[in-house]
Structures are given as C-alpha cells and as structure tokens.
C-alpha atoms as a PDB file:
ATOM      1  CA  UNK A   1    -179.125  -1.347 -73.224  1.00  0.00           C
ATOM      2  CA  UNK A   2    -181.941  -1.433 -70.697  1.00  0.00           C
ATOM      3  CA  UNK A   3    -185.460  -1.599 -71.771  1.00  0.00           C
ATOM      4  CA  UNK A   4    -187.664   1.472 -70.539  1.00  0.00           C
ATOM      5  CA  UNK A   5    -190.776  -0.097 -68.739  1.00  0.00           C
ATOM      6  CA  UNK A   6    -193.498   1.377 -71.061  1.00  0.00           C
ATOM      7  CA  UNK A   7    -196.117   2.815 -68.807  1.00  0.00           C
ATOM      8  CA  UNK A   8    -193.247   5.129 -67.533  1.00  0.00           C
ATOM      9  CA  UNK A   9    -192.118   5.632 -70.993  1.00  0.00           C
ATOM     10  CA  UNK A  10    -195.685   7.185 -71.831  1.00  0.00           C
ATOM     11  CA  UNK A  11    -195.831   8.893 -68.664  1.00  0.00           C
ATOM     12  CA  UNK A  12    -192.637  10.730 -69.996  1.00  0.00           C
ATOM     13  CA  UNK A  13    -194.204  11.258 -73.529  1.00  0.00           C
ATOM     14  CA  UNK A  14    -197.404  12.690 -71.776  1.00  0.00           C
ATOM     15  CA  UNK A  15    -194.821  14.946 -69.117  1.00  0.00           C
ATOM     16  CA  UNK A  16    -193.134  16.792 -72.022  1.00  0.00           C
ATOM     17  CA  UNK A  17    -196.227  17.429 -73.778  1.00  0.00           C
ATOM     18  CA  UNK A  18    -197.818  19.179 -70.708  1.00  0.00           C
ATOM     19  CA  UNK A  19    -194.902  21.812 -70.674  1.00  0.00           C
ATOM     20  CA  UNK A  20    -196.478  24.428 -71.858  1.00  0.00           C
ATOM     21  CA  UNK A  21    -194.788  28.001 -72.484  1.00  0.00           C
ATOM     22  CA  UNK A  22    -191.219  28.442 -70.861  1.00  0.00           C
ATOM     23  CA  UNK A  23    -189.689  31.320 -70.008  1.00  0.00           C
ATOM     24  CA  UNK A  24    -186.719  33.279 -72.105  1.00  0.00           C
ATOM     25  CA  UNK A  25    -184.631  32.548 -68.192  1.00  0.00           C
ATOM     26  CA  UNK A  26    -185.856  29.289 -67.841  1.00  0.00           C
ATOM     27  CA  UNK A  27    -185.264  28.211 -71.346  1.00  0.00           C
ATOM     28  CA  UNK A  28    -181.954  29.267 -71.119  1.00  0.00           C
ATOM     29  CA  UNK A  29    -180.828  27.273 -68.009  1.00  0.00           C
ATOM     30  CA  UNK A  30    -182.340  24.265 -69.466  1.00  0.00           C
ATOM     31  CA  UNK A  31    -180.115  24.302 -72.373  1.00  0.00           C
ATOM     32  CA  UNK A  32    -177.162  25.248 -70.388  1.00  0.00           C
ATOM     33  CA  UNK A  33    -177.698  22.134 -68.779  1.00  0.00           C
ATOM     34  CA  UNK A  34    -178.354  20.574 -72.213  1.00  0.00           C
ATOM     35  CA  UNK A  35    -175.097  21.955 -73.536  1.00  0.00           C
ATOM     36  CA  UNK A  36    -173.325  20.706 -70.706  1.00  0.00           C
ATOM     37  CA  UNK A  37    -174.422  17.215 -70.524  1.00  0.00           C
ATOM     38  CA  UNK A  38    -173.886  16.788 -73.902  1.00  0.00           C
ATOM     39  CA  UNK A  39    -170.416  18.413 -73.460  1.00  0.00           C
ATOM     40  CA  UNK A  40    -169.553  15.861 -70.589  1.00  0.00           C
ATOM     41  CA  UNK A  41    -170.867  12.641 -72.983  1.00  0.00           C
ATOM     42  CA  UNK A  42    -169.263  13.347 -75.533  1.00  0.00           C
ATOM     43  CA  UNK A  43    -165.643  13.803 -73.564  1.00  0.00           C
ATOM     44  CA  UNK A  44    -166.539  10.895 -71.680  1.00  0.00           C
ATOM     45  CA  UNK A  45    -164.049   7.591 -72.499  1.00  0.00           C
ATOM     46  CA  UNK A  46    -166.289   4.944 -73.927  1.00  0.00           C
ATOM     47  CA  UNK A  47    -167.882   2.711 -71.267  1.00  0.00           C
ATOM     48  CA  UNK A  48    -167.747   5.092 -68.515  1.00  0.00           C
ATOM     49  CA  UNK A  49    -170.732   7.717 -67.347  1.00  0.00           C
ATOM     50  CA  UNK A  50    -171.328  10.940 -66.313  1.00  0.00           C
ATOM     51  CA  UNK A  51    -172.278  12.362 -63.406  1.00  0.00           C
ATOM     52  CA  UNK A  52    -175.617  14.239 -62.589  1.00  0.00           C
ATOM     53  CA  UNK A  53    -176.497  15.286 -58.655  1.00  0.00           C
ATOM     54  CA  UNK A  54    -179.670  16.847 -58.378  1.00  0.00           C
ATOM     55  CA  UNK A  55    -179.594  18.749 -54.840  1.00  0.00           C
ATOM     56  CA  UNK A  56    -181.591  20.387 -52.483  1.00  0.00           C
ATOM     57  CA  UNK A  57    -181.749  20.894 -48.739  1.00  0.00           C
ATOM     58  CA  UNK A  58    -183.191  18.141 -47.287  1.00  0.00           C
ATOM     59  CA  UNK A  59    -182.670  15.676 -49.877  1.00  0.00           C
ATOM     60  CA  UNK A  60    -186.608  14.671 -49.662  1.00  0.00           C
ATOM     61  CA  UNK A  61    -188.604  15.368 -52.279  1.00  0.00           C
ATOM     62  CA  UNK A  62    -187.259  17.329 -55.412  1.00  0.00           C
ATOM     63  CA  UNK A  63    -183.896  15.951 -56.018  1.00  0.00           C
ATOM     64  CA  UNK A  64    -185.409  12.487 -55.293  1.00  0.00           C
ATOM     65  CA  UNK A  65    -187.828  13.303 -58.664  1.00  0.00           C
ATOM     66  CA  UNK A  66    -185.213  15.107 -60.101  1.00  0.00           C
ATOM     67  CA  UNK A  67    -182.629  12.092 -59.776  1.00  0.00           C
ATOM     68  CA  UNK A  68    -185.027   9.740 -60.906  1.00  0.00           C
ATOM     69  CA  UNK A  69    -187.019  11.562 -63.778  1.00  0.00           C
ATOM     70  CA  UNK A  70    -183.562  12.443 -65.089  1.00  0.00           C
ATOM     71  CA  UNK A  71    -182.250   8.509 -65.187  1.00  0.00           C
ATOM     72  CA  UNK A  72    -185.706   7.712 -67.281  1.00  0.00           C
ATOM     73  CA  UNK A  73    -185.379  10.528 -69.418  1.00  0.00           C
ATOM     74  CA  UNK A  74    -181.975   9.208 -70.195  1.00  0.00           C
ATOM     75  CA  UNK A  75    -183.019   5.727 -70.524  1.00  0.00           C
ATOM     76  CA  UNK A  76    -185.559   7.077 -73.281  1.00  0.00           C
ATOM     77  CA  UNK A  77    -183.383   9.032 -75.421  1.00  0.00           C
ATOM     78  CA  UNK A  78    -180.754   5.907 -75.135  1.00  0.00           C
ATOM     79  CA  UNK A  79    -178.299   7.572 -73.208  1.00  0.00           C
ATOM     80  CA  UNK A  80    -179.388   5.465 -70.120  1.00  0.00           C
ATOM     81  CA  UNK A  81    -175.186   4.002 -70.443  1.00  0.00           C
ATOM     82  CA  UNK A  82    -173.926   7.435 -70.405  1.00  0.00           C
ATOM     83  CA  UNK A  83    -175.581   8.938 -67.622  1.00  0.00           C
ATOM     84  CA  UNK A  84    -175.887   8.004 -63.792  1.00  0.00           C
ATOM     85  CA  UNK A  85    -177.853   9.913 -61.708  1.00  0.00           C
ATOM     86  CA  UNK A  86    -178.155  10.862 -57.819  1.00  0.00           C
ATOM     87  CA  UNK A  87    -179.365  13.195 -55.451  1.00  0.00           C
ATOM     88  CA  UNK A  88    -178.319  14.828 -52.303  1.00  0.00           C
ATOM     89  CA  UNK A  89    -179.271  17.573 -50.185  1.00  0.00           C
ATOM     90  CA  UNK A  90    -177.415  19.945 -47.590  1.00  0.00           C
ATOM     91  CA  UNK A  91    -178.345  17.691 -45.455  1.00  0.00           C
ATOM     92  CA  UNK A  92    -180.317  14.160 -44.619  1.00  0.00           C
ATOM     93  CA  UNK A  93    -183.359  13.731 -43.629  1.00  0.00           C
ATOM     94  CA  UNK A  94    -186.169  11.424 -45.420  1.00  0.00           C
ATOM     95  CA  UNK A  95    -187.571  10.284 -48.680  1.00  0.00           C
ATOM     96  CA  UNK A  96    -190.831  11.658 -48.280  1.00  0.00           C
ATOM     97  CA  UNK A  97    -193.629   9.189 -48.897  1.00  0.00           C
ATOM     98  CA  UNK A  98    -195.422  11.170 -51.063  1.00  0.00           C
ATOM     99  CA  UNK A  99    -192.407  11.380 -53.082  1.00  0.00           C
ATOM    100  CA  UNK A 100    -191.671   7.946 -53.553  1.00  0.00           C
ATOM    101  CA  UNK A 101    -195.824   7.363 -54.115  1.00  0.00           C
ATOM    102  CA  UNK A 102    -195.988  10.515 -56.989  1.00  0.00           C
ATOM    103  CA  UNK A 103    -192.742   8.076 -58.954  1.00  0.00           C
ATOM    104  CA  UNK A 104    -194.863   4.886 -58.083  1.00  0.00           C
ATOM    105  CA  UNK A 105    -197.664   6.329 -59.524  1.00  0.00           C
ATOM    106  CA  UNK A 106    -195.565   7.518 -62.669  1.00  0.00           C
ATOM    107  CA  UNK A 107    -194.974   3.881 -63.754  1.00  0.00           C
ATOM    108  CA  UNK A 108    -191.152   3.954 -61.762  1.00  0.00           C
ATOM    109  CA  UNK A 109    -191.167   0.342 -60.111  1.00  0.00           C
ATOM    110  CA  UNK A 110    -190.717   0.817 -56.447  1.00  0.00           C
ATOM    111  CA  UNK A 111    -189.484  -1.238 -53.753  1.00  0.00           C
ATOM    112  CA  UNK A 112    -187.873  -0.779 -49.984  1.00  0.00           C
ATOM    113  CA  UNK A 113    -184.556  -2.819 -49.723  1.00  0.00           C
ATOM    114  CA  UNK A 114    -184.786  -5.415 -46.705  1.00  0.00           C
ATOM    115  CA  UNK A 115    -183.551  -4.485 -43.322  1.00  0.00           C
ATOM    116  CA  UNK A 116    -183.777  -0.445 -43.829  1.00  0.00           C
ATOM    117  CA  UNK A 117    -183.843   1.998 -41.485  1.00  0.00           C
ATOM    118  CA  UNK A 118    -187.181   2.833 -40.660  1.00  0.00           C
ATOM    119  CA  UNK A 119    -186.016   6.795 -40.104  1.00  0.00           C
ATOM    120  CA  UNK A 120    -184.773   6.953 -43.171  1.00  0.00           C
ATOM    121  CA  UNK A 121    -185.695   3.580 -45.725  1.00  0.00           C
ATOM    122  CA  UNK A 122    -183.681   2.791 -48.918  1.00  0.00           C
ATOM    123  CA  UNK A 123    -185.758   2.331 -51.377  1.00  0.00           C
ATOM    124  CA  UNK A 124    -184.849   0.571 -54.721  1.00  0.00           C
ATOM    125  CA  UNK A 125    -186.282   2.477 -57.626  1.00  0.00           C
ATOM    126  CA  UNK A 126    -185.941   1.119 -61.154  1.00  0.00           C
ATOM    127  CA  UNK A 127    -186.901   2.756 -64.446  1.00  0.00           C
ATOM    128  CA  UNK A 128    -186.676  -0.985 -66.744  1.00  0.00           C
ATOM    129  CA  UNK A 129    -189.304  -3.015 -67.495  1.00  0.00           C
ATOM    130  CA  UNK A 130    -187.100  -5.776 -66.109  1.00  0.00           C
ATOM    131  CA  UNK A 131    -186.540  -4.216 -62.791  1.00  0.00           C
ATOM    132  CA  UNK A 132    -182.900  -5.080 -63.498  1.00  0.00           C
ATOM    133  CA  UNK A 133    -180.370  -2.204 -62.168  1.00  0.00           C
ATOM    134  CA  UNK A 134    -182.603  -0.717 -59.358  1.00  0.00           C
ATOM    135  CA  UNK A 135    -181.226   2.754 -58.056  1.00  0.00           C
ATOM    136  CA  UNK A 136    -180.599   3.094 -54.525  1.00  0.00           C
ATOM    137  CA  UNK A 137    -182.472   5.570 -53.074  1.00  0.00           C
ATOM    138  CA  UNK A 138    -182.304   7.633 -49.433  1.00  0.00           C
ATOM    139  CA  UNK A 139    -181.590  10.970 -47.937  1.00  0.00           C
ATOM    140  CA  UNK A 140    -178.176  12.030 -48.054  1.00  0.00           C
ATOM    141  CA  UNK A 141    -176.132  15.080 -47.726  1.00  0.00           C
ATOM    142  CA  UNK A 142    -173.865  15.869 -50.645  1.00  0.00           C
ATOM    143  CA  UNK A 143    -170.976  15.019 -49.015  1.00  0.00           C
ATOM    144  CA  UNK A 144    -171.718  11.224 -48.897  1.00  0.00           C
ATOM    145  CA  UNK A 145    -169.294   8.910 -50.206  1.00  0.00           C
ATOM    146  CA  UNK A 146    -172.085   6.815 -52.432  1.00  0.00           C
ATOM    147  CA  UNK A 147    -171.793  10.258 -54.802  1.00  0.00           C
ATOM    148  CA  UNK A 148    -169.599   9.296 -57.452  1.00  0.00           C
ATOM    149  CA  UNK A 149    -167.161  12.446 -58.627  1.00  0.00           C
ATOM    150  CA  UNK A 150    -166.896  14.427 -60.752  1.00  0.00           C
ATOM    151  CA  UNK A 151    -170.432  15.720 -61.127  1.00  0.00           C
ATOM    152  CA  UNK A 152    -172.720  18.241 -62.107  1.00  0.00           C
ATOM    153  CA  UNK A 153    -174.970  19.749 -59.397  1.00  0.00           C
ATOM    154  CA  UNK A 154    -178.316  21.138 -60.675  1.00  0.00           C
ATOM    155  CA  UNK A 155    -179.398  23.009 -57.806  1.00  0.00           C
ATOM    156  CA  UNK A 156    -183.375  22.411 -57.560  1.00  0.00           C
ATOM    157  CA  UNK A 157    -184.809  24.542 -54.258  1.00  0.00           C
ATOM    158  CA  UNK A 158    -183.161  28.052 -53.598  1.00  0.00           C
ATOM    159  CA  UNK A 159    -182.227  27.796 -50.187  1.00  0.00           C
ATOM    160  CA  UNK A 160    -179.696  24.982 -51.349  1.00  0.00           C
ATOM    161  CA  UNK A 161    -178.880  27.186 -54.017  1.00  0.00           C
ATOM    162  CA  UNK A 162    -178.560  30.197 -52.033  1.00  0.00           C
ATOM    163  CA  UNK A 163    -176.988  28.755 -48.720  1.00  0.00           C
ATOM    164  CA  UNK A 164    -174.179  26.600 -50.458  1.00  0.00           C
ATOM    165  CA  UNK A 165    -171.982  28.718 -52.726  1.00  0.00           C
ATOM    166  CA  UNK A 166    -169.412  25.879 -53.453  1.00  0.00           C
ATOM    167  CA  UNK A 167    -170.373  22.096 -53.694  1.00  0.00           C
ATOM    168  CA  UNK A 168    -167.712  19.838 -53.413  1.00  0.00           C
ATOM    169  CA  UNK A 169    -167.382  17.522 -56.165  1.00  0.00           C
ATOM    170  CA  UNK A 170    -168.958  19.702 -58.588  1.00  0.00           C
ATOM    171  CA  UNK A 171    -167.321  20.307 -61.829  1.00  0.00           C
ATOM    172  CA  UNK A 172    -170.406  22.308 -62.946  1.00  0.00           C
ATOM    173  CA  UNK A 173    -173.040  23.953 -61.638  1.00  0.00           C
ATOM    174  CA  UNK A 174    -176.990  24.304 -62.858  1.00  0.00           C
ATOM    175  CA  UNK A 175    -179.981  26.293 -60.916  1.00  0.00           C
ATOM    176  CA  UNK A 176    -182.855  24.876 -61.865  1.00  0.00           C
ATOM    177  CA  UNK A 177    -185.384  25.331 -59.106  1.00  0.00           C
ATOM    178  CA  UNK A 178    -189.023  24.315 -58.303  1.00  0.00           C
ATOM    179  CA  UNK A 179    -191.760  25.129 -55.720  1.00  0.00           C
ATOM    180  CA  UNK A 180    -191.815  22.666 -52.947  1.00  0.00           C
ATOM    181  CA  UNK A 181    -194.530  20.322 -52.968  1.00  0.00           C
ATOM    182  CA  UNK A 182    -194.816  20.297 -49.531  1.00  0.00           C
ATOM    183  CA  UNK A 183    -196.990  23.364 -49.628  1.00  0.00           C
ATOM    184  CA  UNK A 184    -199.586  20.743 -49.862  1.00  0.00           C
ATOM    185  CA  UNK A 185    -198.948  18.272 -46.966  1.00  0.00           C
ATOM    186  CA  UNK A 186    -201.453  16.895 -45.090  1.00  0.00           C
ATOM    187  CA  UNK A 187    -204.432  17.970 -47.446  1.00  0.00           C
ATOM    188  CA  UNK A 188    -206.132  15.725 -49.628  1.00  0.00           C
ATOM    189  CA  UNK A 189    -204.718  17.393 -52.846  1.00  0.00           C
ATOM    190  CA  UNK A 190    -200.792  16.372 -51.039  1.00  0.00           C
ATOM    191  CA  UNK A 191    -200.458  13.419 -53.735  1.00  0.00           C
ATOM    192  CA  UNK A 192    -201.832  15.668 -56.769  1.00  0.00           C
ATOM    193  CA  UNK A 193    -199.362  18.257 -55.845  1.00  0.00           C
ATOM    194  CA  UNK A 194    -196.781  15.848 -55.709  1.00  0.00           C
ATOM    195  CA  UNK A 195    -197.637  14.270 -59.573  1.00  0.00           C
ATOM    196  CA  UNK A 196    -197.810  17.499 -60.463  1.00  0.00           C
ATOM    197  CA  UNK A 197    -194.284  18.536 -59.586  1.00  0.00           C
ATOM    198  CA  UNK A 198    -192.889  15.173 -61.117  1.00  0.00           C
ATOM    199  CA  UNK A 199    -194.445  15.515 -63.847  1.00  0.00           C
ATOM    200  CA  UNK A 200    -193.009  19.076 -64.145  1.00  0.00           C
ATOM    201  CA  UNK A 201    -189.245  18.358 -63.098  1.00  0.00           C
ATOM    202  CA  UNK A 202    -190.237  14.811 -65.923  1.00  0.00           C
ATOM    203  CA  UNK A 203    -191.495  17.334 -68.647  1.00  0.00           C
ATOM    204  CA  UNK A 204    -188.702  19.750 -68.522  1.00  0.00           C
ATOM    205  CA  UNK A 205    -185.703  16.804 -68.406  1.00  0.00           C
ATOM    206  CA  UNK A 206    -186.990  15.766 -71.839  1.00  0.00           C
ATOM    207  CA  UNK A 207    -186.345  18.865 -73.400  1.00  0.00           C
ATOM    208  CA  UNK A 208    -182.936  19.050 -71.979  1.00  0.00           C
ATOM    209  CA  UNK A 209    -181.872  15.320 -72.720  1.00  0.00           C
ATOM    210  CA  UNK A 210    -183.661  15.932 -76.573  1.00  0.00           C
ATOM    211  CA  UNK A 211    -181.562  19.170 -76.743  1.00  0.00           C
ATOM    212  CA  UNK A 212    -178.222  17.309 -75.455  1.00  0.00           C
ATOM    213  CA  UNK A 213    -178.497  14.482 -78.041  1.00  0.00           C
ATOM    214  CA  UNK A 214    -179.062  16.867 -80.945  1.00  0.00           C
ATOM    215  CA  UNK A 215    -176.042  18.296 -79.796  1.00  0.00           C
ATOM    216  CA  UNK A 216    -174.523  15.360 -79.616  1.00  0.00           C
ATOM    217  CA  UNK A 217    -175.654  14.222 -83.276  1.00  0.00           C
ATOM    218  CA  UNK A 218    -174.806  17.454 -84.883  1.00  0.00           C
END
C-alpha cells in the first residue's frame, strides 16, 4: 500500500476541517455517493478496483481536482487499492495551469511527461511520498478509451450535467457540482480562487470516503 506524501496528507486533514455547514441536498448527494462507493468496494473481486470519473465540460479544471483530490482521499482512508480515479469532460480541451498549480500547491507532486503536446500537456500527478504510480493527467472527452469501464460519473459543473443525459460507461450516476473557478482568471486572486475550490471539492471527498468505509466496516 502506497505511502501518502504527508504535506498532502495534512492539506487533506486541514480541507475537511474547513467544511463548514452543508446543506440537507448537499449532504445527501454526498452520501449517495458514499453509499455507492462503498457498495461498488465491497462487490468488487479482491485485487481489482473501482471506477470513479469525475466529469465536466471541458475537462479543465474541476474534474482534474476532483479526479485527483478523490485518489488522495482514497489513499488516506487506505482504500488507495480499491479505487482508481479519472476525469473527463464533454469534450477536450486543456488542463488549466492554474489547476495543475492550486494541486502543486496542495502538496500533489507534479510533473509534465516528456515529449507532450504543448496544446494540451500530460502531466504526471502523484499523491505518494515516493512519487511511485504517477496518474496520467490531460483533457479528454468521456468517450476516450484510457477510461476504464464500468464507472461511476459524478457530474461536477451543470452544463455537463444538464447537456449529457446518458454517459456511456456509467453504471451510476452522482451530481455533485461546483462554481467554476474560472470566474477569477486573469486577476491576481485567479490562484486563491483556484486553492479555494480544491480545497472545497478535497474537504467534501473526505466526508464521503469516511462515510463509505464506515459503511464498509459496519
């Protein structure tokens, strides 16, 4: 089992503390997704993950955080061997710099894979303090064959949610959507805005992955 890099680990600790009050709706779709994961792990043969695709439009900035807050979250709770993550979008574009600087920032070690396209870069994004098992990170549309199937989609701007009524490859289906960051582009709070978000989409994965494996022990 991998070993969380700590100053992500804290950053984690320090996301779910800033929660604050949630909603009776938004409470509720975070432990539907709860009861689901922990549903899908617990039917899962031993050895073999599930799926989770966090999806927006332009695969660029949400999902990105989503994907990758939701592969440290499960790192921390130990379930890091049970869950693989990804993200998509309705269609490709860019990982937005800002993006990929807000999960720097958050302790996530960062790096662009050689030879990438300079339109649209890989980066390789790792959440162990080794920097063993990097994910593979770019803009993608949901169809894309690196998606492994079957998968939950948690649905994380509306226009994705609203605009694509079936998702192929889904087996289930979560809305769990945040206010784009890019509100904030090109002024000099675009980075803060950008923490902020992570650190929301960060806080609100730990309740659902704490949830799920309390499910999972009961």
């Amino acid at each position: 089992m991998e070993t969380l890099n700590p100053t992500l680990g804290a950053f984690l600790v320090a996301s779910k503390g800033a929660v604050g009050d949630v909603s009776e709706d938004r409470a509720a779709a975070l432990s539907g997704i709860a009861a689901d994961l922990a549903k899908l792990v617990s039917g899962a043969a031993e050895g073999t993950k599930i799926n989770l695709n966090f999806v927006c439009t332009h695969n660029s900035r949400r999902s990105h955080m989503g994907a990758c807050a939701a592969a440290a979250v499960a790192s921390f709770h130990g379930l890091g061997d049970r869950v693989a993550t990804f993200s998509s979008g309705t269609e490709g574009t860019a990982f937005y710099p800002s993006a990929v600087a807000a999960l720097r920032s958050a302790g996530f070690h960062v790096s662009t894979e050689e030879g990438t396209s300079e339109t649209n870069p890989v980066y390789l994004i790792c959440v162990a303090a080794d920097g063993s098992n990097p994910m593979r990170c770019w803009s993608k549309a949901y169809t894309d064959d690196s998606i492994c199937h079957p998968f939950t989609a948690i649905m994380v701007c509306d226009s994705a949610d609203k605009g694509c009524p079936l998702i192929k490859g889904a087996q289930s289906r979560h809305s769990l959507t945040y206010q784009d960051p890019k509100a904030g582009d090109k002024t000099p709070e675009e980075l803060e805005g950008y923490q902020t978000r992570l650190k929301q989409i960060a806080g609100e994965m730990m309740l659902v992955f704490e949830e799920a494996k309390a499910i999972l022990s009961s």
